[in-house]
PDB file of N, CA and C in Angstrom:
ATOM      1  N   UNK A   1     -15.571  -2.147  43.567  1.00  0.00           N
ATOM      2  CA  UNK A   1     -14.403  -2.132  42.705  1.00  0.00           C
ATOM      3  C   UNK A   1     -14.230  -3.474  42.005  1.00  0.00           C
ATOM      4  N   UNK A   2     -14.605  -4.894  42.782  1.00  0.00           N
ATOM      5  CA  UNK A   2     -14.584  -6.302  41.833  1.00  0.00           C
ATOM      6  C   UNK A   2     -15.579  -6.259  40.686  1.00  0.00           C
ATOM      7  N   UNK A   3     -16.134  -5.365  40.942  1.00  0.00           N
ATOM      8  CA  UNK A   3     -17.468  -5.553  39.772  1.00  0.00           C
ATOM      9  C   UNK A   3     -16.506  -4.699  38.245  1.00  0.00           C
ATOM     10  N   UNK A   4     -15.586  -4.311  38.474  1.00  0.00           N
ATOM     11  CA  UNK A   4     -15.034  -3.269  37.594  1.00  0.00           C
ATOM     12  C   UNK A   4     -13.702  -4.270  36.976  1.00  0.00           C
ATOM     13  N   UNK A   5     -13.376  -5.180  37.394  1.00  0.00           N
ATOM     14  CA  UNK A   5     -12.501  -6.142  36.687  1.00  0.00           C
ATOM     15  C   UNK A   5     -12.760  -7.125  36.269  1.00  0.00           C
ATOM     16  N   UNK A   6     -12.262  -7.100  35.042  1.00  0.00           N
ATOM     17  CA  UNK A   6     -12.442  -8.496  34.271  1.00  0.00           C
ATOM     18  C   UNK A   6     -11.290  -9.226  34.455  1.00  0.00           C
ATOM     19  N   UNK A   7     -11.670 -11.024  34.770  1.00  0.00           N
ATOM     20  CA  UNK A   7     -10.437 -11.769  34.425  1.00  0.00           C
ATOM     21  C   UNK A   7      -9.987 -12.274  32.978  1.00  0.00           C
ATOM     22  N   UNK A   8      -9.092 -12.091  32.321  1.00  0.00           N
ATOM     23  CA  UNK A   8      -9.128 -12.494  30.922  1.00  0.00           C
ATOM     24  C   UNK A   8      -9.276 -14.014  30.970  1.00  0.00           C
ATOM     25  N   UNK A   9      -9.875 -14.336  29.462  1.00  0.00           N
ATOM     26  CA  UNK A   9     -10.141 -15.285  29.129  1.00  0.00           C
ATOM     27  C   UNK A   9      -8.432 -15.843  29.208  1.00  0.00           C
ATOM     28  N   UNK A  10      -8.478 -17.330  29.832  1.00  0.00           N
ATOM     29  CA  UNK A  10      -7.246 -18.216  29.976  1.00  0.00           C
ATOM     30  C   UNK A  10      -6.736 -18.601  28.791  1.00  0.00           C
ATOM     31  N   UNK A  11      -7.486 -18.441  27.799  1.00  0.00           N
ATOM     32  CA  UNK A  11      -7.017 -19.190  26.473  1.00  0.00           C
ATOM     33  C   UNK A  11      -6.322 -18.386  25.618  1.00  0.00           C
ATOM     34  N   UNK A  12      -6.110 -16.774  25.565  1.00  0.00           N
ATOM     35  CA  UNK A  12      -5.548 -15.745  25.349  1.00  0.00           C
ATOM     36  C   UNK A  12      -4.076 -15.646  25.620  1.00  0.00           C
ATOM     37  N   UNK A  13      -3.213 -15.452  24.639  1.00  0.00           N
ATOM     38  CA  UNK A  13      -2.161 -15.663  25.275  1.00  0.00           C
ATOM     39  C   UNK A  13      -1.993 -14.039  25.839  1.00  0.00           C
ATOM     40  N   UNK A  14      -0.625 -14.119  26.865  1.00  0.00           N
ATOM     41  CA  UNK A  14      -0.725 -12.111  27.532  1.00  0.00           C
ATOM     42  C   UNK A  14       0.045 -10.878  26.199  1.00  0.00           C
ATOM     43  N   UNK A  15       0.238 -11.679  24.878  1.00  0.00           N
ATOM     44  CA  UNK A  15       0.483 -10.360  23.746  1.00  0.00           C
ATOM     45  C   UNK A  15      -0.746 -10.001  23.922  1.00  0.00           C
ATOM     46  N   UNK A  16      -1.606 -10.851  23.534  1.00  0.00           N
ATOM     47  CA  UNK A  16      -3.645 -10.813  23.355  1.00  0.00           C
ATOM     48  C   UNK A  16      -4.213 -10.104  24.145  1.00  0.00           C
ATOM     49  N   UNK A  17      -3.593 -10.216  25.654  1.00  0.00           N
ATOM     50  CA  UNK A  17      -4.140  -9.561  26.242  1.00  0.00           C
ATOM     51  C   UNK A  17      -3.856  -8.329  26.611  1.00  0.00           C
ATOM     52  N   UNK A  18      -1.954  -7.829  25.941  1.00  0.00           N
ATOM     53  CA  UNK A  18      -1.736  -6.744  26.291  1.00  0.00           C
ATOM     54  C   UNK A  18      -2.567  -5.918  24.759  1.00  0.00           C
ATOM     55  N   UNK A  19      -2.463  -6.209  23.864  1.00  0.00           N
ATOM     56  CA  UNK A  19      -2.916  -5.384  23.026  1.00  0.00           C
ATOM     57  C   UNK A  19      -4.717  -4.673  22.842  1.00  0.00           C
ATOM     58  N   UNK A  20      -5.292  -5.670  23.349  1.00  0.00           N
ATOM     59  CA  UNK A  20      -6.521  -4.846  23.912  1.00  0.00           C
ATOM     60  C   UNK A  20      -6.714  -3.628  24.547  1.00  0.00           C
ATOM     61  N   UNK A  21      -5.956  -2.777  25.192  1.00  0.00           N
ATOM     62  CA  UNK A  21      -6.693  -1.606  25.869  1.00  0.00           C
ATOM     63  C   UNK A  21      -6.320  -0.976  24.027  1.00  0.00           C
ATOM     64  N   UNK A  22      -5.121  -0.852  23.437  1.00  0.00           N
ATOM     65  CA  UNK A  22      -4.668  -0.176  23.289  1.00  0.00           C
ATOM     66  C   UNK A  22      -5.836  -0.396  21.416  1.00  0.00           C
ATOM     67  N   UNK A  23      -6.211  -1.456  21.579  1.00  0.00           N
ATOM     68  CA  UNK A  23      -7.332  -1.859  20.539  1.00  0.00           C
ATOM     69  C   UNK A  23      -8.251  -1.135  20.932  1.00  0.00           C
ATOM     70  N   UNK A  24      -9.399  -1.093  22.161  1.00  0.00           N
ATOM     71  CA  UNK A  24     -10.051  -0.342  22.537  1.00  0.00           C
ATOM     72  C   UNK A  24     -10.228   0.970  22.062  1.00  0.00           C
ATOM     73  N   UNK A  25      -9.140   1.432  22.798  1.00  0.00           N
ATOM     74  CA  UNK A  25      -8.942   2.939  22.284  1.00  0.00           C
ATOM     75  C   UNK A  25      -8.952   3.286  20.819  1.00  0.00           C
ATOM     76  N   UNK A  26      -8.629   2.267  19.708  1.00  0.00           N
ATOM     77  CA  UNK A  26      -8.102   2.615  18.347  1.00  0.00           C
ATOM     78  C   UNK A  26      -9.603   2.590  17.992  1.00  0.00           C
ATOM     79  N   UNK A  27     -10.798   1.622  18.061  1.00  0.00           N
ATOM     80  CA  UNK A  27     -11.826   1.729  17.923  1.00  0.00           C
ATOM     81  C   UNK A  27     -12.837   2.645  18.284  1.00  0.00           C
ATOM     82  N   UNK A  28     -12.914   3.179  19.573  1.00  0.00           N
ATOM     83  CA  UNK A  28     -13.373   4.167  20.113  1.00  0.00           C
ATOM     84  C   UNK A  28     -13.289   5.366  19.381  1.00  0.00           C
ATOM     85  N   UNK A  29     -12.058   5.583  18.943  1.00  0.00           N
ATOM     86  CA  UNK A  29     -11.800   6.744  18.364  1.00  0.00           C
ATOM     87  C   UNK A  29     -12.323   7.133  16.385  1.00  0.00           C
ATOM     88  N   UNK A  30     -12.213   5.694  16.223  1.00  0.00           N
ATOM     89  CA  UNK A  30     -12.795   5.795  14.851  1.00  0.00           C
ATOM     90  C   UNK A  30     -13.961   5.673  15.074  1.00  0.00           C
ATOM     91  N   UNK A  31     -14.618   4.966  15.985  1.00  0.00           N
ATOM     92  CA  UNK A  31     -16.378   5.288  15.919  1.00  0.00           C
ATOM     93  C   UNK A  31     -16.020   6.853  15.984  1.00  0.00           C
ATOM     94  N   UNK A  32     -15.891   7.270  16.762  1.00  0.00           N
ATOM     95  CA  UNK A  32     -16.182   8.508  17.343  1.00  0.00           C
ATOM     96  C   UNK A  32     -15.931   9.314  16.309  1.00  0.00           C
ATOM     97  N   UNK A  33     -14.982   9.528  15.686  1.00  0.00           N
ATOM     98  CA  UNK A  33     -14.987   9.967  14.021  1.00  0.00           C
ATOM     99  C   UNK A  33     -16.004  10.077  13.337  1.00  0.00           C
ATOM    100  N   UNK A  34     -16.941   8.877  13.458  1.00  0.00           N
ATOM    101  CA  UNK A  34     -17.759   8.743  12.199  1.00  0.00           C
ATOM    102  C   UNK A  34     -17.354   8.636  10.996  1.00  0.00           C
ATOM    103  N   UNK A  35     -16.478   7.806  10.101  1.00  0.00           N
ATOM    104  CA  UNK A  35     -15.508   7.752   9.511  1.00  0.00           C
ATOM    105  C   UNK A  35     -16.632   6.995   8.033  1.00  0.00           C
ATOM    106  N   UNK A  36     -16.423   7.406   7.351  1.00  0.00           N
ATOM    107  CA  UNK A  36     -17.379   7.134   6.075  1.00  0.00           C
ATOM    108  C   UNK A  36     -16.367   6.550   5.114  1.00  0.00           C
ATOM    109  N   UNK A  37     -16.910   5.620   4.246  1.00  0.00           N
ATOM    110  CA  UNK A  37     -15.848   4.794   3.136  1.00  0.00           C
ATOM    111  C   UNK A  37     -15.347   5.999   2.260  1.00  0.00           C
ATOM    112  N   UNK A  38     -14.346   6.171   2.003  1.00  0.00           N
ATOM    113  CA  UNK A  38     -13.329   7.129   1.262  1.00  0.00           C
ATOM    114  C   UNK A  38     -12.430   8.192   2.070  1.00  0.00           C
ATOM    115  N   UNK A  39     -12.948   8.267   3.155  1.00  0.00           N
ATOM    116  CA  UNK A  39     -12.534   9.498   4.251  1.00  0.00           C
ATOM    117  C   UNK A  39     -11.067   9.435   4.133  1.00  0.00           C
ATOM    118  N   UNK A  40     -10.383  10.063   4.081  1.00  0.00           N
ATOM    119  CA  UNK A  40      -9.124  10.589   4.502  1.00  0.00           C
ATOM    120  C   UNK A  40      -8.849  10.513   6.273  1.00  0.00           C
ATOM    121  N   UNK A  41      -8.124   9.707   7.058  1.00  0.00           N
ATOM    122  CA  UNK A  41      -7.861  10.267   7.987  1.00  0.00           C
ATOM    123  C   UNK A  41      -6.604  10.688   8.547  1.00  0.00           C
ATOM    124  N   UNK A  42      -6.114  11.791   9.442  1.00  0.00           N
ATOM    125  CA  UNK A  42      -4.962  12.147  10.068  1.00  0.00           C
ATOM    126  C   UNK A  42      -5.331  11.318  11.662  1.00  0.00           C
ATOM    127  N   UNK A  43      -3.886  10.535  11.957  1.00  0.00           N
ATOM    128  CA  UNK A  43      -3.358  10.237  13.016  1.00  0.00           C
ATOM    129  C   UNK A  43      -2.259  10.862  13.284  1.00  0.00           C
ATOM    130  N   UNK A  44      -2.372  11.466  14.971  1.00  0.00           N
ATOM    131  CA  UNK A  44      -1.102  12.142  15.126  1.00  0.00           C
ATOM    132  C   UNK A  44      -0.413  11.217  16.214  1.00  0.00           C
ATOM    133  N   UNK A  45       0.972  10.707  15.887  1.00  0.00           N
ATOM    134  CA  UNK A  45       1.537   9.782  16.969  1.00  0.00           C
ATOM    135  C   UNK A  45       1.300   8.297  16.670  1.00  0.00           C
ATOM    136  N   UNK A  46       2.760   7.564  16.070  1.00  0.00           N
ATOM    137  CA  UNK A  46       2.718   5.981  15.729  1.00  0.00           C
ATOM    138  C   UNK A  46       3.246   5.299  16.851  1.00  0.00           C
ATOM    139  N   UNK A  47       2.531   5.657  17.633  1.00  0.00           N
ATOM    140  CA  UNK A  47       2.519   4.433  18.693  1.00  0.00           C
ATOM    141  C   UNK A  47       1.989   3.583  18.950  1.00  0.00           C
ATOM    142  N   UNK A  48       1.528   2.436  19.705  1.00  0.00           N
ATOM    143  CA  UNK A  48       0.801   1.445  19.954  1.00  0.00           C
ATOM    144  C   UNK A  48      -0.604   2.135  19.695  1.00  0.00           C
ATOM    145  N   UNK A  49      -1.128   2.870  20.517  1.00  0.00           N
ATOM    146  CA  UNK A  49      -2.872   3.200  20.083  1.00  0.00           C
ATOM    147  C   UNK A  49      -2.524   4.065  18.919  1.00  0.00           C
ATOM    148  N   UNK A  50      -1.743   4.948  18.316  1.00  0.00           N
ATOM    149  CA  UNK A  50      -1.940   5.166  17.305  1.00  0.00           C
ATOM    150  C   UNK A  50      -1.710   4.420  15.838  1.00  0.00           C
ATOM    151  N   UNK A  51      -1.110   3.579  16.348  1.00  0.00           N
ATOM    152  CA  UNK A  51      -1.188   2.968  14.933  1.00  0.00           C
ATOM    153  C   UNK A  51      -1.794   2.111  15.192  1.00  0.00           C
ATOM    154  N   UNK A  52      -2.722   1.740  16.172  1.00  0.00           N
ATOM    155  CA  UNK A  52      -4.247   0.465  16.363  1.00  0.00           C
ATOM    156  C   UNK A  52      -5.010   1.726  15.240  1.00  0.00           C
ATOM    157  N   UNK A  53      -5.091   3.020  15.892  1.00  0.00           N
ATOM    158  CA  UNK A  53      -6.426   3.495  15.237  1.00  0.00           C
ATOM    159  C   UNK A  53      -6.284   3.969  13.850  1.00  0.00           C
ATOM    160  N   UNK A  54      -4.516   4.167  13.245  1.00  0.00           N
ATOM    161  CA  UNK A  54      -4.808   4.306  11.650  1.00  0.00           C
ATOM    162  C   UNK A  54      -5.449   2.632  11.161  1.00  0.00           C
ATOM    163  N   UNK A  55      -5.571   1.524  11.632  1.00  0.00           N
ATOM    164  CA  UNK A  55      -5.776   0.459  11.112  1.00  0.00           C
ATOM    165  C   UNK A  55      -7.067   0.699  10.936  1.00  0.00           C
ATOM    166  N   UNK A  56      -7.823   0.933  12.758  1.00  0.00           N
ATOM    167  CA  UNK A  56      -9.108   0.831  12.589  1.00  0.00           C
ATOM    168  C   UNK A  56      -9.957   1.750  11.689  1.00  0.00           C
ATOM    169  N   UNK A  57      -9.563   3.039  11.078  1.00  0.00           N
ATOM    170  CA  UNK A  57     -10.159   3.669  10.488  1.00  0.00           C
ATOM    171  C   UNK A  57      -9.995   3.436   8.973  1.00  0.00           C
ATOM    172  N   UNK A  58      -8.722   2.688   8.664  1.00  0.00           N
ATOM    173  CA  UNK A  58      -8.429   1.703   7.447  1.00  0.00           C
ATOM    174  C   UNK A  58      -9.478   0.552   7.432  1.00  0.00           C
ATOM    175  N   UNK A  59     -10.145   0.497   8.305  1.00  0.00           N
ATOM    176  CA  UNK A  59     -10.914  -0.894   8.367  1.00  0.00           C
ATOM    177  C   UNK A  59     -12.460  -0.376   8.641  1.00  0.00           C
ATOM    178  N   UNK A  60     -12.393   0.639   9.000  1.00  0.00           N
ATOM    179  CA  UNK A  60     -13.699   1.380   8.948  1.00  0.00           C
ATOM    180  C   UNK A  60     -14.237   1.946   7.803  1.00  0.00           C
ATOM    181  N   UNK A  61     -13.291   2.211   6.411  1.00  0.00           N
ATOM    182  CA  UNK A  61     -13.293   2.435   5.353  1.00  0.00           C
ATOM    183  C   UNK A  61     -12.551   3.736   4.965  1.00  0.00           C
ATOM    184  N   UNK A  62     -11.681   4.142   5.783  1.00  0.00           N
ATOM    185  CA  UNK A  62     -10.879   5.332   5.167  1.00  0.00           C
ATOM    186  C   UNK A  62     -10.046   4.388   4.090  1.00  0.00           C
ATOM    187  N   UNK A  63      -9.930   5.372   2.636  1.00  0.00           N
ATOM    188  CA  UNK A  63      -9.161   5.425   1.448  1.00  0.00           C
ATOM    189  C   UNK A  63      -7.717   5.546   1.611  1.00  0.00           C
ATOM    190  N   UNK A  64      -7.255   5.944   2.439  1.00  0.00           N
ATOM    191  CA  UNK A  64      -6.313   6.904   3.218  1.00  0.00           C
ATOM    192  C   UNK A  64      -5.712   6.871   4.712  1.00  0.00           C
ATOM    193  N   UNK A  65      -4.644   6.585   5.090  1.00  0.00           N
ATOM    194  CA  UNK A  65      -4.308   7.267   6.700  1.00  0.00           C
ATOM    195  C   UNK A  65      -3.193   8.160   6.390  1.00  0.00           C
ATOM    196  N   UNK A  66      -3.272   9.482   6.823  1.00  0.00           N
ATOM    197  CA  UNK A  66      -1.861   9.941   7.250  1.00  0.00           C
ATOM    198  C   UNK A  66      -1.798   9.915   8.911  1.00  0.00           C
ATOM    199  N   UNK A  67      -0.550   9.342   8.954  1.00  0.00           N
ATOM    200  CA  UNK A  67      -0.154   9.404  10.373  1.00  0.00           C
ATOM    201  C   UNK A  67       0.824  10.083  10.677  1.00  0.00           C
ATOM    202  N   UNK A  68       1.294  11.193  11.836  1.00  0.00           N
ATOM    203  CA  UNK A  68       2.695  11.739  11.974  1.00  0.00           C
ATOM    204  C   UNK A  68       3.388  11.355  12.993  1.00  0.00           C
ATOM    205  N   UNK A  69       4.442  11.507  12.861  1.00  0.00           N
ATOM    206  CA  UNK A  69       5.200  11.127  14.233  1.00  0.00           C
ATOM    207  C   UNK A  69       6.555  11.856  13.873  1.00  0.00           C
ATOM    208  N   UNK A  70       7.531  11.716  15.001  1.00  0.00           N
ATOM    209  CA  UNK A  70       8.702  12.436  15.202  1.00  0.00           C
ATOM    210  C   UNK A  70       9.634  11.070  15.189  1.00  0.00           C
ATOM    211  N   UNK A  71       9.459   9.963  15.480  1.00  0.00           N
ATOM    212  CA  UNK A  71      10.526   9.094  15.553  1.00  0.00           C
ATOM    213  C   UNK A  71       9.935   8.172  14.144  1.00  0.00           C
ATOM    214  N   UNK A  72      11.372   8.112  13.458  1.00  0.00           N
ATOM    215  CA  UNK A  72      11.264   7.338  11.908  1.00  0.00           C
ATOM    216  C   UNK A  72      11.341   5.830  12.100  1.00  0.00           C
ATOM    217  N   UNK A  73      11.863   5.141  12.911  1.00  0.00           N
ATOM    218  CA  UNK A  73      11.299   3.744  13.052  1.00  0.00           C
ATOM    219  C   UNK A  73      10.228   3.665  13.093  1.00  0.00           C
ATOM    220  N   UNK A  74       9.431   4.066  14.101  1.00  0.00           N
ATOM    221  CA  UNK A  74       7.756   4.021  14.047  1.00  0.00           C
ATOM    222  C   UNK A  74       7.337   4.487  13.311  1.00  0.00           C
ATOM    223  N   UNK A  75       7.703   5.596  12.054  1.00  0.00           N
ATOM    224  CA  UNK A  75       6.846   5.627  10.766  1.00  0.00           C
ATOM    225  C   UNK A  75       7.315   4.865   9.653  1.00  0.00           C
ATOM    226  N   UNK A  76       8.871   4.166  10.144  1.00  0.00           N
ATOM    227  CA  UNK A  76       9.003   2.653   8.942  1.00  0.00           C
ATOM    228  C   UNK A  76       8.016   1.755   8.800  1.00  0.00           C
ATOM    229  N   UNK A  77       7.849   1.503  10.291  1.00  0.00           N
ATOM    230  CA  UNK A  77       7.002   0.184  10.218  1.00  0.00           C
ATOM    231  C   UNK A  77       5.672   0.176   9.916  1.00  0.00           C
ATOM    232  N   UNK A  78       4.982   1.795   9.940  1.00  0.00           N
ATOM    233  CA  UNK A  78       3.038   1.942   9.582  1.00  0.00           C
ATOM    234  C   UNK A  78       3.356   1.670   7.920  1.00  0.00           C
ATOM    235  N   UNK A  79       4.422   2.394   7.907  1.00  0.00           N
ATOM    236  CA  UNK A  79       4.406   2.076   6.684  1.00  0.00           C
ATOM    237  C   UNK A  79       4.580   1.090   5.610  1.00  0.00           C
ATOM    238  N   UNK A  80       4.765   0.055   6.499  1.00  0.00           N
ATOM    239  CA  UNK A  80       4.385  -1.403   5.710  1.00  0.00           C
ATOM    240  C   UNK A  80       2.836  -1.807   5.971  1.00  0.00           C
ATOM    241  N   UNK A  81       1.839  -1.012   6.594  1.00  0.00           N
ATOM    242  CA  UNK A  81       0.738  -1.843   6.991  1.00  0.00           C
ATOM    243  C   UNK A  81      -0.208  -1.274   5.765  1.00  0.00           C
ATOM    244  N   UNK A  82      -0.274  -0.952   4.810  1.00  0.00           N
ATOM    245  CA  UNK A  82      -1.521  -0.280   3.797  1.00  0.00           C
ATOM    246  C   UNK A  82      -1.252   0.517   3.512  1.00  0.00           C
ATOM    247  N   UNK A  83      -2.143   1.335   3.091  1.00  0.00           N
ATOM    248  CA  UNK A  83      -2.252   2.737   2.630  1.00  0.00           C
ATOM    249  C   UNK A  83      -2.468   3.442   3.244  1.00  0.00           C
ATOM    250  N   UNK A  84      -1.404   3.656   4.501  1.00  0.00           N
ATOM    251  CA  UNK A  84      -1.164   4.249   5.264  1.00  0.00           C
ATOM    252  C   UNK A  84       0.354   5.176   5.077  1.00  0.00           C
ATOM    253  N   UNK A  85      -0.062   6.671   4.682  1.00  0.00           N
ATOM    254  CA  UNK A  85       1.513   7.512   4.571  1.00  0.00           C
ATOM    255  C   UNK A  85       1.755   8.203   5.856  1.00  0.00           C
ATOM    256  N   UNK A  86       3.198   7.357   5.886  1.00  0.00           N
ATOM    257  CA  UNK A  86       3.814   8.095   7.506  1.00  0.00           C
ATOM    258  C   UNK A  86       4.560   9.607   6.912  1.00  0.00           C
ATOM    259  N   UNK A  87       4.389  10.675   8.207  1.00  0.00           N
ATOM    260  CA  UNK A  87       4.768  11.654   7.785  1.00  0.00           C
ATOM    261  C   UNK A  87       5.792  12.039   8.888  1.00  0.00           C
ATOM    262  N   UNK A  88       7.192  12.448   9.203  1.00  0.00           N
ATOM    263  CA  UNK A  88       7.973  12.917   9.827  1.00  0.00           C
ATOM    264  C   UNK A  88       7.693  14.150  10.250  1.00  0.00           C
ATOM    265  N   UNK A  89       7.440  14.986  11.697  1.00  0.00           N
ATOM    266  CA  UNK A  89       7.372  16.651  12.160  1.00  0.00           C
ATOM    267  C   UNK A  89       8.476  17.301  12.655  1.00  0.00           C
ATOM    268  N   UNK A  90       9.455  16.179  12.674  1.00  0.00           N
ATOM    269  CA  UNK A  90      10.434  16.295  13.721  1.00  0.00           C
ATOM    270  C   UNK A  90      11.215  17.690  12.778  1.00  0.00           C
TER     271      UNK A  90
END
């Protein structure tokens, strides 16, 4: 099980280090996409990993994010990050 933890680097402050899993995941998921320059993508849910992975697929070369969510603060704020359109389901 020690072989399975990492100690973070000391020089990191702990925002740095909390936002990594949730980076992880945002990347993972746009590889896993296969996401090609112009792509359109849908994110469902502006939460912490979801709005890591409308970035990362903004940065992977989508033209485009739509993201949805049910709570409108969290689609205020994607919606200052790019060309990213938040969409309300609620």
């Amino acid at each position: 099980m020690q072989a399975l933890v990492l100690e973070p680097d000391r020089r990191l402050s702990l925002r740095e280090i909390e936002i990594d899993e949730p980076l992880a995941v945002g990347l993972h998921a746009a590889t896993k996409a296969q996401i090609r320059p112009g792509d359109v993508a849908l994110v469902i849910g502006a939460g912490t990993i979801g709005t890591v992975t409308a970035l990362a697929a903004l940065a992977g070369g989508c033209s485009r994010v739509i993201i949805s969510d049910v709570q409108q603060p969290k689609l205020d704020l994607v919606a200052r990050m790019g060309p990213i359109t938040p969409v309300n389901v609620a």
